[in-house]
Protein backbone atom coordinates (compact mmCIF):
# COMPACT_ATOMS: atom_id res chain seq x y z
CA UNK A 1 30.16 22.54 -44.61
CA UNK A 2 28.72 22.59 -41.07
CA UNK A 3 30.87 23.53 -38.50
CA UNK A 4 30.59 19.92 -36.48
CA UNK A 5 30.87 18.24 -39.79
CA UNK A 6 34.27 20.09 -40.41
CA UNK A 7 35.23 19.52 -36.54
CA UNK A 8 34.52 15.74 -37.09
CA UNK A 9 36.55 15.38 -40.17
CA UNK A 10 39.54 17.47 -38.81
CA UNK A 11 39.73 14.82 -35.60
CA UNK A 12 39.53 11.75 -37.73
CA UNK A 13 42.67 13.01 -39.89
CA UNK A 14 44.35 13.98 -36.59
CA UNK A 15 43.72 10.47 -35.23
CA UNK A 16 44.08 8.84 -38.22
CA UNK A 17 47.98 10.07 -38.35
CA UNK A 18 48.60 9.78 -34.15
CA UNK A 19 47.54 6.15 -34.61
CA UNK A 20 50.10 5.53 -37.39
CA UNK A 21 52.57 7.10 -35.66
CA UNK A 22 52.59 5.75 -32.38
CA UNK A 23 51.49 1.73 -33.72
CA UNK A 24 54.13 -1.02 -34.15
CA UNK A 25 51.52 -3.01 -35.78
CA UNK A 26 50.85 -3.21 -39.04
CA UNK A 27 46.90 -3.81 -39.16
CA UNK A 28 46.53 -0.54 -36.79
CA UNK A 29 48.75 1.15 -39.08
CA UNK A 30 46.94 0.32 -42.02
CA UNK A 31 43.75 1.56 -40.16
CA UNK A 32 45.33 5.28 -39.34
CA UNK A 33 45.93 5.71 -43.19
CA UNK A 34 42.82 4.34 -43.89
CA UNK A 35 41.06 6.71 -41.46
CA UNK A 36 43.00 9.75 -42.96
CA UNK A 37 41.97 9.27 -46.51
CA UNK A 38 38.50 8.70 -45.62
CA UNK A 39 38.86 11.74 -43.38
CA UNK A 40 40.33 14.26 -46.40
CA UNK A 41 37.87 12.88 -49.14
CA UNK A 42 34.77 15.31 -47.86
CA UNK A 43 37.27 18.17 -47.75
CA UNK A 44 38.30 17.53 -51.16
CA UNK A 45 34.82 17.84 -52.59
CA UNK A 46 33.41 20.41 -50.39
CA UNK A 47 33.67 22.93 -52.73
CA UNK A 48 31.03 21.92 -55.25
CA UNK A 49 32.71 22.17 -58.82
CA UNK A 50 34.00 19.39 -61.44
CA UNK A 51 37.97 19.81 -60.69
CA UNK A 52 36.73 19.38 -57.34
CA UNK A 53 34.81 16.06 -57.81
CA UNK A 54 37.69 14.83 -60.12
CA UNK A 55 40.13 15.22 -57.65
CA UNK A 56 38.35 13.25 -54.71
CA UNK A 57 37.89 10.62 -57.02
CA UNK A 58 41.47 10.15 -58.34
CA UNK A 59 43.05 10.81 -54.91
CA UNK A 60 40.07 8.20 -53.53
CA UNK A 61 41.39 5.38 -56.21
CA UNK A 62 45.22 5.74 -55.77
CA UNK A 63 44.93 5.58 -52.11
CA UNK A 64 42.38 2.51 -52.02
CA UNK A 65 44.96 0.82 -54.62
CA UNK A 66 48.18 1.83 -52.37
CA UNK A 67 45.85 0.65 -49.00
CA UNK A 68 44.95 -2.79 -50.85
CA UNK A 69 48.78 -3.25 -51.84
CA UNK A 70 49.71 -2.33 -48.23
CA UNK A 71 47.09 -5.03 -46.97
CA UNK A 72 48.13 -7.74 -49.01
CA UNK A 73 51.84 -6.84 -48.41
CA UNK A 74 51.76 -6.89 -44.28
CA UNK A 75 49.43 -10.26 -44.47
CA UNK A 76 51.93 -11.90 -46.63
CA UNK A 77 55.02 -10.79 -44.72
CA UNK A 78 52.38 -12.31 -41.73
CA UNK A 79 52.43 -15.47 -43.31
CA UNK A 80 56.04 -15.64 -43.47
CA UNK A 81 57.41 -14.74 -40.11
CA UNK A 82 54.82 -15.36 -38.14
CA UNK A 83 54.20 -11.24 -37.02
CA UNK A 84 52.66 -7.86 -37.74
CA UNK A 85 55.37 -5.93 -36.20
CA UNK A 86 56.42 -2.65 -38.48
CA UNK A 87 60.33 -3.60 -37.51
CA UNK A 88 59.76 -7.46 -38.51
CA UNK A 89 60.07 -7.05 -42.35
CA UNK A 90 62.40 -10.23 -43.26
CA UNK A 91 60.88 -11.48 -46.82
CA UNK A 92 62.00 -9.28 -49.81
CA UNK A 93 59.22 -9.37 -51.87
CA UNK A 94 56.40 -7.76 -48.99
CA UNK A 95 58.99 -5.29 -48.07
CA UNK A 96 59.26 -4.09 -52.08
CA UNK A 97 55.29 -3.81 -51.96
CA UNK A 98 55.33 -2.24 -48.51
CA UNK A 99 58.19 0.46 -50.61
CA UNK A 100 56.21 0.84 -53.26
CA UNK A 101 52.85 1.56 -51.40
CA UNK A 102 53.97 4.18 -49.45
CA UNK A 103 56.08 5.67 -51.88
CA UNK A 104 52.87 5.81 -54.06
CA UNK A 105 51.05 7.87 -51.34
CA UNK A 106 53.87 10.11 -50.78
CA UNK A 107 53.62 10.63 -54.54
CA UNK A 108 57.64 9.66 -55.28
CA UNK A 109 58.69 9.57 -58.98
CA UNK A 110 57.58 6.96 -60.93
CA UNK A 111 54.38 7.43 -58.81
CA UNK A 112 54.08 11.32 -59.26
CA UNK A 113 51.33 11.46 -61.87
CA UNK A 114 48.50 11.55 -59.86
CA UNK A 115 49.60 14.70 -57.33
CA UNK A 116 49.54 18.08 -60.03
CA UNK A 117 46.60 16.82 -61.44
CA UNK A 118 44.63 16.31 -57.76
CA UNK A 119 46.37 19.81 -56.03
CA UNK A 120 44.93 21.79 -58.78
CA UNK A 121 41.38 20.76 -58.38
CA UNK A 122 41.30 21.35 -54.70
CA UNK A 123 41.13 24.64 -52.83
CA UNK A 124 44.07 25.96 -51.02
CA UNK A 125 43.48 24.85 -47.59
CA UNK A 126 42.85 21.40 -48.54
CA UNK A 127 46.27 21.47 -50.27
CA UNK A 128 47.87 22.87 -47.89
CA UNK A 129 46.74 19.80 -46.17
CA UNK A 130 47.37 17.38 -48.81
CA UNK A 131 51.15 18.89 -48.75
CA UNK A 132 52.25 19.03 -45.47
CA UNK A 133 49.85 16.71 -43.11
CA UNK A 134 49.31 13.73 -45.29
CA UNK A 135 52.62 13.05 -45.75
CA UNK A 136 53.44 12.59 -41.76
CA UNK A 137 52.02 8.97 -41.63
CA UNK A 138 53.51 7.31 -44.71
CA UNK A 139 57.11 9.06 -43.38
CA UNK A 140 56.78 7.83 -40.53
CA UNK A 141 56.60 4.11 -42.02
CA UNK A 142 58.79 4.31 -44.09
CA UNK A 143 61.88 5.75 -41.43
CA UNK A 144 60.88 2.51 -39.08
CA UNK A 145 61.30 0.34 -42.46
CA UNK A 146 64.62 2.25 -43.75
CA UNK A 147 66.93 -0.41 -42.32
CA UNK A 148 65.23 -3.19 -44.33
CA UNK A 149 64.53 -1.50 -47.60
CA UNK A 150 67.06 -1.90 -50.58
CA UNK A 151 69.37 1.25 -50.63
CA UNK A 152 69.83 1.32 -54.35
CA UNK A 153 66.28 1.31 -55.18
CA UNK A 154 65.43 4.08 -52.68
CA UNK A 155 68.37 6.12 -54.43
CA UNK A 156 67.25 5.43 -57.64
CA UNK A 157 63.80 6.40 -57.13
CA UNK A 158 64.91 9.79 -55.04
CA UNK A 159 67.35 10.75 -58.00
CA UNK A 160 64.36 9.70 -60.19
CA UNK A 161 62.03 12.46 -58.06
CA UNK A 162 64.48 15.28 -57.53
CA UNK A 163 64.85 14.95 -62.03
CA UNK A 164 61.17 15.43 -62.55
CA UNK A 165 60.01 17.56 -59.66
CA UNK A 166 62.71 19.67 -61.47
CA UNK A 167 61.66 19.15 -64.61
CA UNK A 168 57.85 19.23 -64.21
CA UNK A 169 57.91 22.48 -62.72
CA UNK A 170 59.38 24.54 -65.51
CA UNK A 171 56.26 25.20 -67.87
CA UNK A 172 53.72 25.69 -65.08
CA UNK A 173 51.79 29.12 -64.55
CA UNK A 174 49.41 28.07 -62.03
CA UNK A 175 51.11 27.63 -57.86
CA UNK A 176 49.25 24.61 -56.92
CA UNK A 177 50.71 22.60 -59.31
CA UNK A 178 54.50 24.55 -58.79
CA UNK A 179 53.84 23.70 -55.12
CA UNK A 180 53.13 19.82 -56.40
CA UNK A 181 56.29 19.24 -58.02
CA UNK A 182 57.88 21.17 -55.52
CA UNK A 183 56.77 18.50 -52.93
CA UNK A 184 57.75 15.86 -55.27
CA UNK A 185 61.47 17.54 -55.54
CA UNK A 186 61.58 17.33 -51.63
CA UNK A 187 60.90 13.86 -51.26
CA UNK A 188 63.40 13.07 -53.43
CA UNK A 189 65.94 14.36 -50.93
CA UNK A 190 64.34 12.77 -48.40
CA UNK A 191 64.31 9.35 -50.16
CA UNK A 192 67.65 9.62 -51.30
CA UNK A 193 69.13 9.87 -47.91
CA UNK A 194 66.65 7.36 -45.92
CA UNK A 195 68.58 4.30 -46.22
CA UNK A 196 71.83 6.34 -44.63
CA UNK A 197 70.52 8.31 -41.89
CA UNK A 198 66.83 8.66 -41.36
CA UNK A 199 67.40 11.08 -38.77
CA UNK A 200 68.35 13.57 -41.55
CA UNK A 201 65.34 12.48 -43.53
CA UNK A 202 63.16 13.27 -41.14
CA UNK A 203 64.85 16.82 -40.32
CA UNK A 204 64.38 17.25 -44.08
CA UNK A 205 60.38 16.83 -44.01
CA UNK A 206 60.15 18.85 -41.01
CA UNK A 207 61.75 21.95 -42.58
CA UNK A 208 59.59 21.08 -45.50
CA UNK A 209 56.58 21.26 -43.91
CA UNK A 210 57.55 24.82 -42.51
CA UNK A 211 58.54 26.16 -45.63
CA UNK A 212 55.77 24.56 -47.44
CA UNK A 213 52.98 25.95 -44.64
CA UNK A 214 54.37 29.09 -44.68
CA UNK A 215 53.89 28.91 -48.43
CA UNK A 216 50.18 28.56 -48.40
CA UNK A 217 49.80 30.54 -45.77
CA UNK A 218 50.92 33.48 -47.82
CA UNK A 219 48.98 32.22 -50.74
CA UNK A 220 45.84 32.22 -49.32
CA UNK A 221 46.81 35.50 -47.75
CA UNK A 222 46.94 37.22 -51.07
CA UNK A 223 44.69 34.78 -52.55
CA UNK A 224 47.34 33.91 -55.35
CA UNK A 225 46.55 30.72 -57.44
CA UNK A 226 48.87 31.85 -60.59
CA UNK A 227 51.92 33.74 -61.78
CA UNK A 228 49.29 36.74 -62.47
CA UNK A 229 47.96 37.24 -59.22
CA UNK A 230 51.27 36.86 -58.12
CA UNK A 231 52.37 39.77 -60.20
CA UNK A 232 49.94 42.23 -58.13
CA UNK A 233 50.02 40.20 -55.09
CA UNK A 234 52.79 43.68 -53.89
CA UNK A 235 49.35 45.77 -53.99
CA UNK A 236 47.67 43.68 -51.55
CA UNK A 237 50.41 43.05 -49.11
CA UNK A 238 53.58 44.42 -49.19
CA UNK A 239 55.41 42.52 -46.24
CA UNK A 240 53.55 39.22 -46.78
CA UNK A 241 54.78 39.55 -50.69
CA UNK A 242 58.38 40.27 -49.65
CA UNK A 243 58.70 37.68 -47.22
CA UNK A 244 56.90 34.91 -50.00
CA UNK A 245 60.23 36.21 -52.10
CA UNK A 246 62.44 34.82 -48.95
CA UNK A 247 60.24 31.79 -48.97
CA UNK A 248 60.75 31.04 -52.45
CA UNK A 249 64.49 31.15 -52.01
CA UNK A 250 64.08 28.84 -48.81
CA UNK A 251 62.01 26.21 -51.15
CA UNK A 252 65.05 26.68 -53.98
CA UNK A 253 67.77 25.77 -51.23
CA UNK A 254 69.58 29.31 -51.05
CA UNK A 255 71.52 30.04 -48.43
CA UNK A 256 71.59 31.45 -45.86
CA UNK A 257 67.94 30.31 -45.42
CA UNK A 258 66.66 27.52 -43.72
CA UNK A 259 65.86 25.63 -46.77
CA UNK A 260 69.74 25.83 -47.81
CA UNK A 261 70.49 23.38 -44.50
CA UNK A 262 68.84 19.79 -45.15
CA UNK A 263 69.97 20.18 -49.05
CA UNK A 264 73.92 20.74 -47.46
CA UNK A 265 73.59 17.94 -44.93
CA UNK A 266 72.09 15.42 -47.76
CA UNK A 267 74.85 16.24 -50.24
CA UNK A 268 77.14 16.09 -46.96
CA UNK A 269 76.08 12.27 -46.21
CA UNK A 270 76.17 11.39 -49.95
CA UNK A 271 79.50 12.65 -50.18
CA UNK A 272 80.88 10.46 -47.22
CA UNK A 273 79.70 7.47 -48.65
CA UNK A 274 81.91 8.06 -51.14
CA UNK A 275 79.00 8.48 -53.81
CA UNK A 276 80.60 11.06 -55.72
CA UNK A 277 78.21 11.13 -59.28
CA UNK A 278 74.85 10.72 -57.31
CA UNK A 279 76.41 13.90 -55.04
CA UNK A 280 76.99 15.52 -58.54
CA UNK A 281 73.93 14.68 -60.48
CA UNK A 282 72.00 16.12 -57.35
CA UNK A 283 73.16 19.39 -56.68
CA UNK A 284 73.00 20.39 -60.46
CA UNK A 285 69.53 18.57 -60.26
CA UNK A 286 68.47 21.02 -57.36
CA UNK A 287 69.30 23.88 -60.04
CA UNK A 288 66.32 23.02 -62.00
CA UNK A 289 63.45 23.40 -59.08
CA UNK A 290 66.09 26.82 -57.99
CA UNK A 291 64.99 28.20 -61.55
CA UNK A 292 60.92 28.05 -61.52
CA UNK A 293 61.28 29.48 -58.04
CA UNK A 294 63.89 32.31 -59.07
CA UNK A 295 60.85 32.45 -61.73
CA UNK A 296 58.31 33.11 -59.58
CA UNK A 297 60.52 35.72 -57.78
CA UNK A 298 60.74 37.49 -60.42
CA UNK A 299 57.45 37.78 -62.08
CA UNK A 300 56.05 38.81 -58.53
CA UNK A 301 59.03 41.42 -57.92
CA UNK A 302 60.39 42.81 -61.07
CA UNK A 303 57.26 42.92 -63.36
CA UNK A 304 54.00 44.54 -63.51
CA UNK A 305 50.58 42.57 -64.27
CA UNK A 306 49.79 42.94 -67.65
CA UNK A 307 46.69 44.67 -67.55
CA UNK A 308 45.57 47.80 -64.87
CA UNK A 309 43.37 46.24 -61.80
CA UNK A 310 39.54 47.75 -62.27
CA UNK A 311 38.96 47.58 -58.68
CA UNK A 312 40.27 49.82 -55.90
CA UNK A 313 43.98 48.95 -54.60
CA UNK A 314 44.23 46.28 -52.28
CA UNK A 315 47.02 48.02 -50.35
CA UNK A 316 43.89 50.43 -48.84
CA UNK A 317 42.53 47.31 -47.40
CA UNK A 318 43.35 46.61 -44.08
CA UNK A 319 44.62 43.36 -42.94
CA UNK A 320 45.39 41.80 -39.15
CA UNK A 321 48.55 40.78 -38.31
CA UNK A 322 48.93 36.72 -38.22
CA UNK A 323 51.57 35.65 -35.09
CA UNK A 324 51.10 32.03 -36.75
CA UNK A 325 52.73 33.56 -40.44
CA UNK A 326 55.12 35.70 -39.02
CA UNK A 327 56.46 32.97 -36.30
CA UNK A 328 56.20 30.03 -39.61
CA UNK A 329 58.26 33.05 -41.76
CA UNK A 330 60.88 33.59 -39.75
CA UNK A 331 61.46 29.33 -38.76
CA UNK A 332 61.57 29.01 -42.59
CA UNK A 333 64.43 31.27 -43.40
CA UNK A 334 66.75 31.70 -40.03
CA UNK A 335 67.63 28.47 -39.32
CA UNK A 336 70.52 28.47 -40.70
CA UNK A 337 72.31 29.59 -37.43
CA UNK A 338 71.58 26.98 -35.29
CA UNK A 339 73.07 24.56 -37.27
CA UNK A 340 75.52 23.06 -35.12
CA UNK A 341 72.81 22.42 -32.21
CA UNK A 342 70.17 20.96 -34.66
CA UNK A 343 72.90 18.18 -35.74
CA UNK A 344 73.77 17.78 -31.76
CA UNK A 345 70.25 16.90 -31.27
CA UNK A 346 70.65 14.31 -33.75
């Protein structure tokens, strides 16, 4: 891809998510998301290969299905109050579809299928995108709508997330699609707690998004797309393949890393309003995602790759220094600390 090409496309998803984060209308909202999924759609099939081509075109019909369901939701709920405001949701049935549109872009269980099948087609970069910037917008939406959204559903559906990002991740060898139901886990935490403080939901995707760019970052540093190249990724980098260990316990929720602090301040709020079972069902639910990351951990640290590497060692190779990794790195994991003046500032 040409270099103004690329330049263009990487300004229309930057605008596309400013203008859905600064509108209060609904119509100029729907136009941000609209502009960042026509903006990601050439990055997804830049690399010319079948996966590739698949994946544009499922991502291309879930989001013009979620965009047409947003549409008809925010011109109904016009027809009924008289307003495109975000804040002016008063009828219950466009505020379900608004919920359910959004929550089938951010790829929230029942609405999961479509995100293993579309990371693993695409290259790194362009998940690393697909993880981390495309789900800013659709957030954002769905904070400003927490106060009119049912709480049980929301609940429901982040239990529903936090069971099969958990469960989904088990069985798989290959990182993009770990990383997938690793995002899907996430949200569920997010979800669950948007109805009771949104502040905390959005402290929860930020941290994500550190942990999770930190992730790929180290990924594409090694160039590891499976538990095999994670195996030798120790002969290519050691520090980079020590610190992805830290990250991996960050993305499981041990402390004291950083990831260990929105997982404690969910199950914190859950427990004051006096929802003991859902606070029980969800920490032995973040177990499951804590064991195909304590997986990964291992296979890269404790084992060997199975068969002897018929090129020279990476570790001869040299490699620069990256202030952008090492900065993300240590934000991911030492957090923990400034606990109490993160909560003041909320």
């Amino acid at each position: 891809m040409s270099p103004h090409a690329l330049s263009m496309l990487l300004s229309s998803l930057l605008a596309g998510t400013v203008i859905t984060l600064i509108s209060n209308h609904w119509f100029l909202a729907w136009m941000g998301l609209e502009l960042n999924t026509l903006a990601i759609i050439p990055l997804m099939s830049n690399a010319h290969h079948p996966r590739a081509t698949e994946a544009a075109t499922k991502y291309f019909l879930i989001q013009a299905t979620t965009s047409a369901l947003l549409l008809f939701a925010t011109t109904l709920n016009a027809w009924y109050t008289g307003e495109w405001t975000i804040i002016n949701m008063q009828a219950t049935a466009p505020t379900l579809m608004l919920t359910m549109a959004l929550l089938i872009k951010l790829a929230v269980a029942p609405f999961h299928l479509w995100m293993p099948d579309v990371m693993q087609g695409l290259d790194l970069t362009t998940c690393l995108i697909l993880s981390t910037w495309q789900k800013l917008a659709p957030m954002t939406l769905l904070i400003q709508m927490a106060p009119k959204m049912d709480s049980t559903l929301l609940i429901s559906l982040g239990l529903l997330s936090l069971l099969i990002g958990g469960w989904g991740g088990l069985n798989q060898l290959q990182l993009r699609k770990v990383m997938a139901y690793s995002s899907i886990a996430h949200l569920g935490w997010m979800i669950m707690v948007l109805s009771f403080l949104p502040n905390l939901a959005l402290l929860n995707l930020l941290i994500y998004l550190l942990m999770t760019t930190s992730m790929f970052l180290m990924m594409m540093n090694l160039s590891s797309t499976d538990m095999n190249k994670m195996a030798s990724s120790w002969m290519k980098n050691l520090p980079i393949a020590s610190a992805m260990m830290m990250i991996l316990m960050s993305l499981g929720g041990l402390p004291p890393t950083s990831g260990f602090l929105p997982k404690w301040l969910v199950l914190e709020e859950i427990i004051k309003q006096n929802l003991m079972p859902l606070a029980t069902i969800t920490a032995i639910s973040a177990l499951l995602s804590l064991f195909f990351y304590l997986r990964l951990s291992y296979s890269m640290s404790l084992t060997t790759p199975p068969t002897p590497l018929n090129s020279k060692f990476m570790w001869r190779l040299k490699t620069k220094p990256n202030l952008i990794l090492t900065m993300m790195i240590i934000t991911s994991t030492l957090l923990l600390p400034i606990t109490p003046s993160i909560l003041n500032m909320m």
